[in-house]
PDB file of N, CA and C in Angstrom:
ATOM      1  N   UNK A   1      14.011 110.725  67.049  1.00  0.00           N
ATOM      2  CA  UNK A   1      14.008 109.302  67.025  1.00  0.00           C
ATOM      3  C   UNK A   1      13.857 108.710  68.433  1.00  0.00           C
ATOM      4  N   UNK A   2      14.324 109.384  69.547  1.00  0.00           N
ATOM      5  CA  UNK A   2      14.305 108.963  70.729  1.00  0.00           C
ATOM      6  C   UNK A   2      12.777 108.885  71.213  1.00  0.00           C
ATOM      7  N   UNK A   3      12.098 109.952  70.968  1.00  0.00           N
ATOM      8  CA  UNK A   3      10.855 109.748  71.063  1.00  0.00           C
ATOM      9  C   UNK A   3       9.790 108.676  70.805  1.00  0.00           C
ATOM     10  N   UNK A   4       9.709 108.071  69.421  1.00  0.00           N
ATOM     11  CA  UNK A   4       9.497 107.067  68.880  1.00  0.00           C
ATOM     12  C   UNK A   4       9.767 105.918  69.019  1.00  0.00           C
ATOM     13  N   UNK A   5      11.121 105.536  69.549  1.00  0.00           N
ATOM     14  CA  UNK A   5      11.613 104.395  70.573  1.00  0.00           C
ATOM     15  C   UNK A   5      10.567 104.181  71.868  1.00  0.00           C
ATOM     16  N   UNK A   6      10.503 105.852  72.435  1.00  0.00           N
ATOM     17  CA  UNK A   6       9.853 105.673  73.844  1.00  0.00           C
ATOM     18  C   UNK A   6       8.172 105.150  73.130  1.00  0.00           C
ATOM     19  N   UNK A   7       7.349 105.759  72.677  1.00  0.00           N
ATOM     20  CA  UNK A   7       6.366 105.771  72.008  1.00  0.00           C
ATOM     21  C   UNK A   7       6.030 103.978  71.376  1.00  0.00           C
ATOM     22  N   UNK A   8       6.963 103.454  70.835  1.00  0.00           N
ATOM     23  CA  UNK A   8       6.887 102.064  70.375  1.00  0.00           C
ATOM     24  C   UNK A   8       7.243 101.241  71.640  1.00  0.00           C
ATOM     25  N   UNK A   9       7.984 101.458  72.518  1.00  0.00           N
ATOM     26  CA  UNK A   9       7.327 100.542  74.178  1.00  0.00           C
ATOM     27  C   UNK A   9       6.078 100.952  74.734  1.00  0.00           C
ATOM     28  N   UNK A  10       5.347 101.833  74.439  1.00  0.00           N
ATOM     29  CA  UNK A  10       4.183 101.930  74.948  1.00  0.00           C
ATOM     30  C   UNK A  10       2.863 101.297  74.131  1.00  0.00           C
ATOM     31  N   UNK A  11       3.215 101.853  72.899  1.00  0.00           N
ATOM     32  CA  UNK A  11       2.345 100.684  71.966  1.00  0.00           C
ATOM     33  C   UNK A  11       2.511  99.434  72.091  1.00  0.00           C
ATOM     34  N   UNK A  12       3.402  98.682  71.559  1.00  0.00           N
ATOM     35  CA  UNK A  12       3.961  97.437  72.147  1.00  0.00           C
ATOM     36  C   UNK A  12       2.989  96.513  73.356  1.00  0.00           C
ATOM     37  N   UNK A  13       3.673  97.568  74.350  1.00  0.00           N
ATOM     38  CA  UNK A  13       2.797  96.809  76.004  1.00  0.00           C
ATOM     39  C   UNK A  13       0.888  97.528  75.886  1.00  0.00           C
ATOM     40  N   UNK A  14       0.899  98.353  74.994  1.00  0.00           N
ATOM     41  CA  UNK A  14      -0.813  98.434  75.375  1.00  0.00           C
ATOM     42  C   UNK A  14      -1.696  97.351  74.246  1.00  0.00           C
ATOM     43  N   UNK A  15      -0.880  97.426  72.823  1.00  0.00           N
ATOM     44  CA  UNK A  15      -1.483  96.319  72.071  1.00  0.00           C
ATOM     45  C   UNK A  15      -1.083  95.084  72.297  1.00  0.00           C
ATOM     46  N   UNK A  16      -0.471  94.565  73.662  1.00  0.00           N
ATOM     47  CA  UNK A  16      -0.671  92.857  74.019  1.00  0.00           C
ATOM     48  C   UNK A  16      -1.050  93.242  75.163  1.00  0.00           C
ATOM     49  N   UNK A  17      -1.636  93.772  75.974  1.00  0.00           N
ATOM     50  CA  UNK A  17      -2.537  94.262  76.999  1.00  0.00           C
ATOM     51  C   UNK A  17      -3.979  94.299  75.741  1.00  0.00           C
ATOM     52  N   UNK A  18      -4.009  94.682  74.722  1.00  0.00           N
ATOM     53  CA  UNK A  18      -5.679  94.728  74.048  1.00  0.00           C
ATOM     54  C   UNK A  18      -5.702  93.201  73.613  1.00  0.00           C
ATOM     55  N   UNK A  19      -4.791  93.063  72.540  1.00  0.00           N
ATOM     56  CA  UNK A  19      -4.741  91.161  72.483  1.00  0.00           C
ATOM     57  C   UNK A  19      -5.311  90.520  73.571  1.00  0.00           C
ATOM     58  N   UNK A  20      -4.115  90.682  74.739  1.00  0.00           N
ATOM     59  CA  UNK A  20      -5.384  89.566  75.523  1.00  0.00           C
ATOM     60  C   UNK A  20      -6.330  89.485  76.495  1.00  0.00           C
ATOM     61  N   UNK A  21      -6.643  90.783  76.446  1.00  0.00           N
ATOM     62  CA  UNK A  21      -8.103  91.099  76.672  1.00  0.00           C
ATOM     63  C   UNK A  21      -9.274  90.582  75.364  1.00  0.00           C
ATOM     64  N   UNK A  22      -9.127  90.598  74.409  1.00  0.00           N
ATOM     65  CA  UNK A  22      -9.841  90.460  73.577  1.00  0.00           C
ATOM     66  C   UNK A  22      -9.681  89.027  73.248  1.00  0.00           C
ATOM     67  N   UNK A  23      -8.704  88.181  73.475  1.00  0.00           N
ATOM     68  CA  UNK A  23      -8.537  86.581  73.416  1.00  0.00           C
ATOM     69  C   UNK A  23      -9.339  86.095  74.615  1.00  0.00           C
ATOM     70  N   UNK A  24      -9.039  86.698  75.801  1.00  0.00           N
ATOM     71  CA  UNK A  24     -10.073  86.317  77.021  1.00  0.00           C
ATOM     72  C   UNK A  24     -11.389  86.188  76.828  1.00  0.00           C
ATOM     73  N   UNK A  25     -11.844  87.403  76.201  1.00  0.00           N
ATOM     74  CA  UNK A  25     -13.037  87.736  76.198  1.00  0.00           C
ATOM     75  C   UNK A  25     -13.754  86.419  74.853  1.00  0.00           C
ATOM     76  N   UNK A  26     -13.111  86.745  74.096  1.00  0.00           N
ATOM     77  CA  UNK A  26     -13.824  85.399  73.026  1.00  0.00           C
ATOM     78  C   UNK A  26     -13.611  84.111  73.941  1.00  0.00           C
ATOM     79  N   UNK A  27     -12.439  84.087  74.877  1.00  0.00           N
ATOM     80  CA  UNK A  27     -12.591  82.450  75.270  1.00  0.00           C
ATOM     81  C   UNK A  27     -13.820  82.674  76.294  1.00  0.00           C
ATOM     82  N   UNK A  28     -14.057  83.349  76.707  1.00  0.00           N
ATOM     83  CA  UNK A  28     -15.049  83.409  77.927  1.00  0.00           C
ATOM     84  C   UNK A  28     -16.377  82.920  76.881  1.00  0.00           C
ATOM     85  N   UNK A  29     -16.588  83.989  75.788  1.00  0.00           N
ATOM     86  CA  UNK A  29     -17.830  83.802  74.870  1.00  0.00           C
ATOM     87  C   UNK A  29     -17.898  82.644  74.376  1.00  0.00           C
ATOM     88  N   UNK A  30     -16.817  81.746  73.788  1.00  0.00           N
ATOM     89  CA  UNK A  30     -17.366  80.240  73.842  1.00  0.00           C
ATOM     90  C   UNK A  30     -17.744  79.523  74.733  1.00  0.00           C
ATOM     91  N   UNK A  31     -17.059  79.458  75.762  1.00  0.00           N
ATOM     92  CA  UNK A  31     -17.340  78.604  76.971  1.00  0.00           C
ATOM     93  C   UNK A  31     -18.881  78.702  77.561  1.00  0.00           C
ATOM     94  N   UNK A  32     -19.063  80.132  77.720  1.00  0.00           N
ATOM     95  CA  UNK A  32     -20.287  80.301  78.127  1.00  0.00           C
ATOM     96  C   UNK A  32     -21.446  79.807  76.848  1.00  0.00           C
ATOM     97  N   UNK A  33     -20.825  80.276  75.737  1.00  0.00           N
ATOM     98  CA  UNK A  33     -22.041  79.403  74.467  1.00  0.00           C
ATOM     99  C   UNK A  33     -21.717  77.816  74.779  1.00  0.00           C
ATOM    100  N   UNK A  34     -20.978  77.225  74.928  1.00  0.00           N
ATOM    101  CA  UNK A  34     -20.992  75.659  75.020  1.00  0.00           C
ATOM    102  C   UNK A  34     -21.491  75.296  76.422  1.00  0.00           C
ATOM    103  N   UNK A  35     -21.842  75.882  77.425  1.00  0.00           N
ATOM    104  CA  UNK A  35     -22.886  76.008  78.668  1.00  0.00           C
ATOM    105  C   UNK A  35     -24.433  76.050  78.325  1.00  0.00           C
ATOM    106  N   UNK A  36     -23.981  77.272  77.322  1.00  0.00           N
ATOM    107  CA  UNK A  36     -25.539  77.291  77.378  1.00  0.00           C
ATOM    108  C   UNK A  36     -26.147  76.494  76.657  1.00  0.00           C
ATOM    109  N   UNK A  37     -25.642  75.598  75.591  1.00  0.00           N
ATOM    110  CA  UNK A  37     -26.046  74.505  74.644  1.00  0.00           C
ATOM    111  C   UNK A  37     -26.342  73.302  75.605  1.00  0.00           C
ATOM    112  N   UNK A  38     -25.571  72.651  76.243  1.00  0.00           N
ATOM    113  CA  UNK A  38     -25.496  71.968  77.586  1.00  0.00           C
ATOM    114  C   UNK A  38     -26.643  71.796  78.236  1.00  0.00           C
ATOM    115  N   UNK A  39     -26.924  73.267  79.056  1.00  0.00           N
ATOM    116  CA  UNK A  39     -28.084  73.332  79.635  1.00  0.00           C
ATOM    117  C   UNK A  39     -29.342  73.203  78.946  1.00  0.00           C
ATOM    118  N   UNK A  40     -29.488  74.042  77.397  1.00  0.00           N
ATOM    119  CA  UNK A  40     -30.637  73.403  76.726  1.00  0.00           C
ATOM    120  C   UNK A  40     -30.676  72.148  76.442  1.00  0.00           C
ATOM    121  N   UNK A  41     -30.313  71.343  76.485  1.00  0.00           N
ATOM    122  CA  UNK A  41     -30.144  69.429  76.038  1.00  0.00           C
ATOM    123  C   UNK A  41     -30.503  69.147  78.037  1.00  0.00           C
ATOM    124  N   UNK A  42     -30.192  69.585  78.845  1.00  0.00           N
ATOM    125  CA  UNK A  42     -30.358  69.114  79.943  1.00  0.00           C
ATOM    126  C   UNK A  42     -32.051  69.351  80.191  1.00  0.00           C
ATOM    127  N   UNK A  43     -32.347  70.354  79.735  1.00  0.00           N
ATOM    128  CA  UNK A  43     -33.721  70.937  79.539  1.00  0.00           C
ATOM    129  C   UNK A  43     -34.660  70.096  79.213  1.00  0.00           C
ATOM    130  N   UNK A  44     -34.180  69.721  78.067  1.00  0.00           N
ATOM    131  CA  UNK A  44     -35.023  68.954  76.805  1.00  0.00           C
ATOM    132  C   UNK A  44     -35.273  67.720  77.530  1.00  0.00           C
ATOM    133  N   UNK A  45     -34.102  67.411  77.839  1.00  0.00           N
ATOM    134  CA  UNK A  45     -33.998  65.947  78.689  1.00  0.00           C
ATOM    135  C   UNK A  45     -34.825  65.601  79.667  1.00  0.00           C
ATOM    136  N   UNK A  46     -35.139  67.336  80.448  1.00  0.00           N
ATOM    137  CA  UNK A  46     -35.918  66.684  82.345  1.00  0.00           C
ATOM    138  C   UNK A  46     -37.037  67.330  81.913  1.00  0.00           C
ATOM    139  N   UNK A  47     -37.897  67.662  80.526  1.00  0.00           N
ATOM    140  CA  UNK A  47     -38.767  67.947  80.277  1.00  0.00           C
ATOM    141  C   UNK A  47     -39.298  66.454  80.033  1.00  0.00           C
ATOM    142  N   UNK A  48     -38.387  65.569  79.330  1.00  0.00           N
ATOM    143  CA  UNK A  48     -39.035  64.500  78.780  1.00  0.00           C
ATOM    144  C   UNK A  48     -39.345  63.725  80.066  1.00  0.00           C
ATOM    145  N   UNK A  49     -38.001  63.705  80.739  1.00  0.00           N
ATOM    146  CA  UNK A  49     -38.430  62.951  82.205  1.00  0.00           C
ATOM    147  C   UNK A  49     -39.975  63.391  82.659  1.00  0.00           C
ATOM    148  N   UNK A  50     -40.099  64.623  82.718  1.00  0.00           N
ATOM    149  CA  UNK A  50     -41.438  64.895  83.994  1.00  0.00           C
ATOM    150  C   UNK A  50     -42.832  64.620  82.589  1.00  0.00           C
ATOM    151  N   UNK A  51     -42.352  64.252  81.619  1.00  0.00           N
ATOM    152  CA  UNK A  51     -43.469  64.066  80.819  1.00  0.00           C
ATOM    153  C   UNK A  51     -44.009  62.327  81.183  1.00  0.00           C
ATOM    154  N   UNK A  52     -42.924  61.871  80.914  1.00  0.00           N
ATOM    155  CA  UNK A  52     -43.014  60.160  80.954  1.00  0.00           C
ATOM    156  C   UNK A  52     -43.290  60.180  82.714  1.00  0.00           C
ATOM    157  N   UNK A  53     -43.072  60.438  83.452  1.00  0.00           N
ATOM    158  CA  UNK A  53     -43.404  60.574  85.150  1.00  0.00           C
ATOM    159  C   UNK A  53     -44.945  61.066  85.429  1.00  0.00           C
ATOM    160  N   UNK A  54     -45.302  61.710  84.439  1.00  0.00           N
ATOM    161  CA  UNK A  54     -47.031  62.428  84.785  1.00  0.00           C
ATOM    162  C   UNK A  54     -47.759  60.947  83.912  1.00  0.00           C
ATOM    163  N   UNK A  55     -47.204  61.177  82.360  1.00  0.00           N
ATOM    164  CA  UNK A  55     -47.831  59.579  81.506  1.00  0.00           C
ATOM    165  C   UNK A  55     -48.025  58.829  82.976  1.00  0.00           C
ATOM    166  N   UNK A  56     -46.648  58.254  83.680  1.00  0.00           N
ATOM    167  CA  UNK A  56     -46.630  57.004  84.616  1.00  0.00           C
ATOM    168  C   UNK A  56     -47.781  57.213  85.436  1.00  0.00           C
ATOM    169  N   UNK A  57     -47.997  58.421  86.087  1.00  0.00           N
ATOM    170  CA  UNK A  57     -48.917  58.798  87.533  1.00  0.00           C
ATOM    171  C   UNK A  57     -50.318  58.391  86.679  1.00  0.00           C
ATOM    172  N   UNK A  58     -50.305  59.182  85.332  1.00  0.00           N
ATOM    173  CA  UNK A  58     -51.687  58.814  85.084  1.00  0.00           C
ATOM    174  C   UNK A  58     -51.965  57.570  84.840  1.00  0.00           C
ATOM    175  N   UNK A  59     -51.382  56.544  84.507  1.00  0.00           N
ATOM    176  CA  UNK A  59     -51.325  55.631  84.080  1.00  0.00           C
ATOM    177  C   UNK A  59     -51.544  54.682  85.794  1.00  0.00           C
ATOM    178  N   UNK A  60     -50.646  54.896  86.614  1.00  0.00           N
ATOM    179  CA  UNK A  60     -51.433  54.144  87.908  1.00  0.00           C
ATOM    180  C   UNK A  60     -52.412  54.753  88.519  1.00  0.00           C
ATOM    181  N   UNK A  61     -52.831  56.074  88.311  1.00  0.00           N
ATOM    182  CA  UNK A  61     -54.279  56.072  88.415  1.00  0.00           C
ATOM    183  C   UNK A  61     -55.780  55.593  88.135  1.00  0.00           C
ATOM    184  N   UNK A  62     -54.922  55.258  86.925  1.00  0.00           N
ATOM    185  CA  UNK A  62     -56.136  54.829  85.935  1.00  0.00           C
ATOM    186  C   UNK A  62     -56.150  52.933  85.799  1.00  0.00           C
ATOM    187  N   UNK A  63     -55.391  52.707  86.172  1.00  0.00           N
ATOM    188  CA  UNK A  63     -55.140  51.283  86.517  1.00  0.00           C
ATOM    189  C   UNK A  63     -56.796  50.246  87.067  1.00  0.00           C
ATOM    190  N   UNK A  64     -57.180  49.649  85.808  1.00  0.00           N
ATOM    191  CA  UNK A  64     -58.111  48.808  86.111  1.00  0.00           C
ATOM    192  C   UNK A  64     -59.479  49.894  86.350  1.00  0.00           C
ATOM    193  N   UNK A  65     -59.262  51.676  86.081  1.00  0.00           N
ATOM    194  CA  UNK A  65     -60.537  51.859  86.202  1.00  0.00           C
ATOM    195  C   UNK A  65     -61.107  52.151  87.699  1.00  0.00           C
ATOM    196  N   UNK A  66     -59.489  52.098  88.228  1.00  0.00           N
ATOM    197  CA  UNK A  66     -60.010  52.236  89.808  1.00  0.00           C
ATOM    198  C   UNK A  66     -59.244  53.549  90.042  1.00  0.00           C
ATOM    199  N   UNK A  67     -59.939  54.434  90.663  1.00  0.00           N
ATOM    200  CA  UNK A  67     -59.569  55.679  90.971  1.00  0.00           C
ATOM    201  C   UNK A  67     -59.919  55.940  93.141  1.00  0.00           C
ATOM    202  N   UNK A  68     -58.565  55.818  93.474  1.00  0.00           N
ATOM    203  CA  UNK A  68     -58.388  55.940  94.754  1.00  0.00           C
ATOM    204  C   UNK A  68     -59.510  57.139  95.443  1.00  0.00           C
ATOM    205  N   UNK A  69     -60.152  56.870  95.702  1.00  0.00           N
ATOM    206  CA  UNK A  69     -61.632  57.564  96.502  1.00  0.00           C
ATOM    207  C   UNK A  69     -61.835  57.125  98.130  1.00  0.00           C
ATOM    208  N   UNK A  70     -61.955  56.031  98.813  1.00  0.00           N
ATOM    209  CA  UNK A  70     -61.772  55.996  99.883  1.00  0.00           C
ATOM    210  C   UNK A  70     -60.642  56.034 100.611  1.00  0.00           C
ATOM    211  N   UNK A  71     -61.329  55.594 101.973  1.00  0.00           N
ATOM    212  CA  UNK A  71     -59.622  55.760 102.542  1.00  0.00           C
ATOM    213  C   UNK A  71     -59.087  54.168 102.652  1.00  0.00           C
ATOM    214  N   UNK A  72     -57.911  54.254 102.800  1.00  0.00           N
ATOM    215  CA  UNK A  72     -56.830  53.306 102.409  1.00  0.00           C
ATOM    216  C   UNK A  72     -57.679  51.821 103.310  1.00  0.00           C
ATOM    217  N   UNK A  73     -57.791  51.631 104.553  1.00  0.00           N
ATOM    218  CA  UNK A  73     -58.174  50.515 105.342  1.00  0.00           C
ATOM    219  C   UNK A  73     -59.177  49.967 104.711  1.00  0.00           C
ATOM    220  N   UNK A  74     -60.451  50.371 103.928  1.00  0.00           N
ATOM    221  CA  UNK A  74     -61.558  49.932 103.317  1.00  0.00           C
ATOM    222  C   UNK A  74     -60.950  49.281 101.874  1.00  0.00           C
ATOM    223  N   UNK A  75     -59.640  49.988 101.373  1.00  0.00           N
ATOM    224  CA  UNK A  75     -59.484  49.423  99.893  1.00  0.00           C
ATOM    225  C   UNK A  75     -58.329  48.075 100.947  1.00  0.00           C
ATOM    226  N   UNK A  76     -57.120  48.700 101.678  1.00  0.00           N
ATOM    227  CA  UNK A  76     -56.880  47.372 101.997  1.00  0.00           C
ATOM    228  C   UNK A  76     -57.955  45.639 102.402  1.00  0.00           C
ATOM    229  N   UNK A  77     -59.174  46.078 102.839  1.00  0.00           N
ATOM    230  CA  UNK A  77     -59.934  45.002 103.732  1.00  0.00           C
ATOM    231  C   UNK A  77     -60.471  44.718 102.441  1.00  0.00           C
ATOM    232  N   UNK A  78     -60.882  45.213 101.516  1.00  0.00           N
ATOM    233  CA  UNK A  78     -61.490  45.042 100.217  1.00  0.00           C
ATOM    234  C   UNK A  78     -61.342  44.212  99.444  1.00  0.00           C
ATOM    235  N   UNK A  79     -59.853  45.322  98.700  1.00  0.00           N
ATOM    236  CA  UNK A  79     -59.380  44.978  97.663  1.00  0.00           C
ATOM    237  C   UNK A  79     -58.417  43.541  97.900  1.00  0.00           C
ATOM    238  N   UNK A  80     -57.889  43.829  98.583  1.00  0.00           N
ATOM    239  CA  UNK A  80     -56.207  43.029  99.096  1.00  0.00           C
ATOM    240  C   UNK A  80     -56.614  42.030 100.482  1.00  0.00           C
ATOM    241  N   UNK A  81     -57.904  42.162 100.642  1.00  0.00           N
ATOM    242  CA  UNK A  81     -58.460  40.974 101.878  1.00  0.00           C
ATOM    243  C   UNK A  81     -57.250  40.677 102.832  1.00  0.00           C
ATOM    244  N   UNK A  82     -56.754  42.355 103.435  1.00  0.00           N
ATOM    245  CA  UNK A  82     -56.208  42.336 104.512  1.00  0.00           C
ATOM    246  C   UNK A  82     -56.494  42.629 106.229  1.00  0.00           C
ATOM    247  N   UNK A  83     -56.237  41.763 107.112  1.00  0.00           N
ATOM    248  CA  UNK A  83     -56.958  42.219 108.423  1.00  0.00           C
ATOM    249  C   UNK A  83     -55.776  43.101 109.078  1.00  0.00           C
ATOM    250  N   UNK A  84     -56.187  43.569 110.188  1.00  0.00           N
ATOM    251  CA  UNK A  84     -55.860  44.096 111.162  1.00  0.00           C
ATOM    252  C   UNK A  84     -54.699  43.683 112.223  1.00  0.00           C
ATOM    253  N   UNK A  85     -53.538  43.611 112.521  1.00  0.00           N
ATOM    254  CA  UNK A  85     -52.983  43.233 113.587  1.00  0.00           C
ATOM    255  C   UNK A  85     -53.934  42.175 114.853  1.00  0.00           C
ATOM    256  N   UNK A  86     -53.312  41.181 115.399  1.00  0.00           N
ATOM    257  CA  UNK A  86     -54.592  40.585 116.253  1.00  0.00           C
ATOM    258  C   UNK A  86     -56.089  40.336 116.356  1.00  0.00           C
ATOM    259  N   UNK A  87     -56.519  40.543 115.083  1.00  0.00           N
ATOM    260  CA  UNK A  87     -57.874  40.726 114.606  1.00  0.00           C
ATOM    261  C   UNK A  87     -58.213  39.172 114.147  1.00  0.00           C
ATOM    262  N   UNK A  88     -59.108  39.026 114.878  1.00  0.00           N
ATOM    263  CA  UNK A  88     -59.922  37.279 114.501  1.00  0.00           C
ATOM    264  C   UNK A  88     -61.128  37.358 113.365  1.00  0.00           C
ATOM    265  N   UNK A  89     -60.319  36.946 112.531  1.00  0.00           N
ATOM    266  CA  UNK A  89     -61.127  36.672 111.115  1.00  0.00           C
ATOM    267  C   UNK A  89     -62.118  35.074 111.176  1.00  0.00           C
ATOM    268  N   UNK A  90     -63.203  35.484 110.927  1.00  0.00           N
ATOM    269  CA  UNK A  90     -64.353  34.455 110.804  1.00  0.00           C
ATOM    270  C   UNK A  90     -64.524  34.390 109.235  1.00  0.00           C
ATOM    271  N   UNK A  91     -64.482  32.826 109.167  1.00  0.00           N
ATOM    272  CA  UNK A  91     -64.937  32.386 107.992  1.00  0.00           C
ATOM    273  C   UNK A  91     -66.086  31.677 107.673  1.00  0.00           C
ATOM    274  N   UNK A  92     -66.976  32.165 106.887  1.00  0.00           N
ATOM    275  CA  UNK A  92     -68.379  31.709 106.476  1.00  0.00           C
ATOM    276  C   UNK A  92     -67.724  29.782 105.775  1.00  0.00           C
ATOM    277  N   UNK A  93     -68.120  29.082 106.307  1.00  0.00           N
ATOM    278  CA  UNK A  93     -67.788  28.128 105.222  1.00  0.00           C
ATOM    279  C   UNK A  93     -69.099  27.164 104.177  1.00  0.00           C
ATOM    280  N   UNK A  94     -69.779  27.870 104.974  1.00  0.00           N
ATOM    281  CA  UNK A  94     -71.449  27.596 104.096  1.00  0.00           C
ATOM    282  C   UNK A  94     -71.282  28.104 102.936  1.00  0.00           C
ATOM    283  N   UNK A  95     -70.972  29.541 102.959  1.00  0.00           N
ATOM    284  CA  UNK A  95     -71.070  30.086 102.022  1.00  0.00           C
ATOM    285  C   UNK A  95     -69.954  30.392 100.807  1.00  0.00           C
ATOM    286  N   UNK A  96     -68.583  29.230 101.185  1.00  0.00           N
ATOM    287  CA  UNK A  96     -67.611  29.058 100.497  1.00  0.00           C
ATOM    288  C   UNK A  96     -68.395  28.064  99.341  1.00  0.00           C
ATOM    289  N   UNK A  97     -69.157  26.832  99.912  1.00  0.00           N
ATOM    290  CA  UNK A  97     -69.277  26.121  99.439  1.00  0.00           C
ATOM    291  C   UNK A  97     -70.387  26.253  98.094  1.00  0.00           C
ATOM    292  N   UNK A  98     -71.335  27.438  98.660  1.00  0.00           N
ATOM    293  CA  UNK A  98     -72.172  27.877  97.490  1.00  0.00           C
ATOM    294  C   UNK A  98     -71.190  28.633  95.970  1.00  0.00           C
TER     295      UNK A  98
END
C-alpha cells in the first residue's frame, strides 16, 4: 500500500502538469485562430483600399481626356495661363477684341 500512496503523488503532479499543458496549448490555438481571422478581414480591407486608390489614379489620369505627356511648364503656361516669377506678360488687345 505504501507504494501506491508514493505512485498516486506522482500521477497526481504529472496529470496536472499534462492538464495544463494541454489547456495552454488549446488557449494558444484559439488566439492564434482569432489572429488569423483578423488579419484576413485586414487583408480584404487594404485590398479594397489599393483597388479604389488605382480606380482614383486612373480616374485623374483620364480626367477630361488629358493624359500628362509634356513637361509640366508648357501644361502650366497652357493649360492654367501661368507665368514665370518676374516675367512681363504682353497682352494682345486687338486681338481680345476679335
Amino acid at each position: 500500500m505504501n507504494l501506491r500512496k508514493k505512485f498516486l503523488g506522482q500521477f497526481t503532479v504529472v496529470a496536472m502538469l499534462v492538464i495544463f499543458v494541454v489547456f495552454t496549448l488549446a488557449n494558444s490555438f484559439v488566439i492564434q485562430f482569432s489572429k488569423v481571422k483578423q488579419y484576413k478581414k485586414e487583408i480584404i480591407t487594404l485590398n479594397k483600399q489599393i483597388e479604389n486608390t488605382q480606380s482614383q489614379i486612373k480616374y485623374l489620369k483620364n480626367i477630361q481626356g488629358y493624359t500628362f505627356n509634356g513637361d509640366l511648364e508648357s501644361v502650366a503656361r497652357e493649360k492654367l495661363n501661368m507665368v514665370k516669377f518676374n516675367e512681363i506678360v504682353f497682352i494682345d488687345v486687338s486681338r481680345e477684341g476679335n
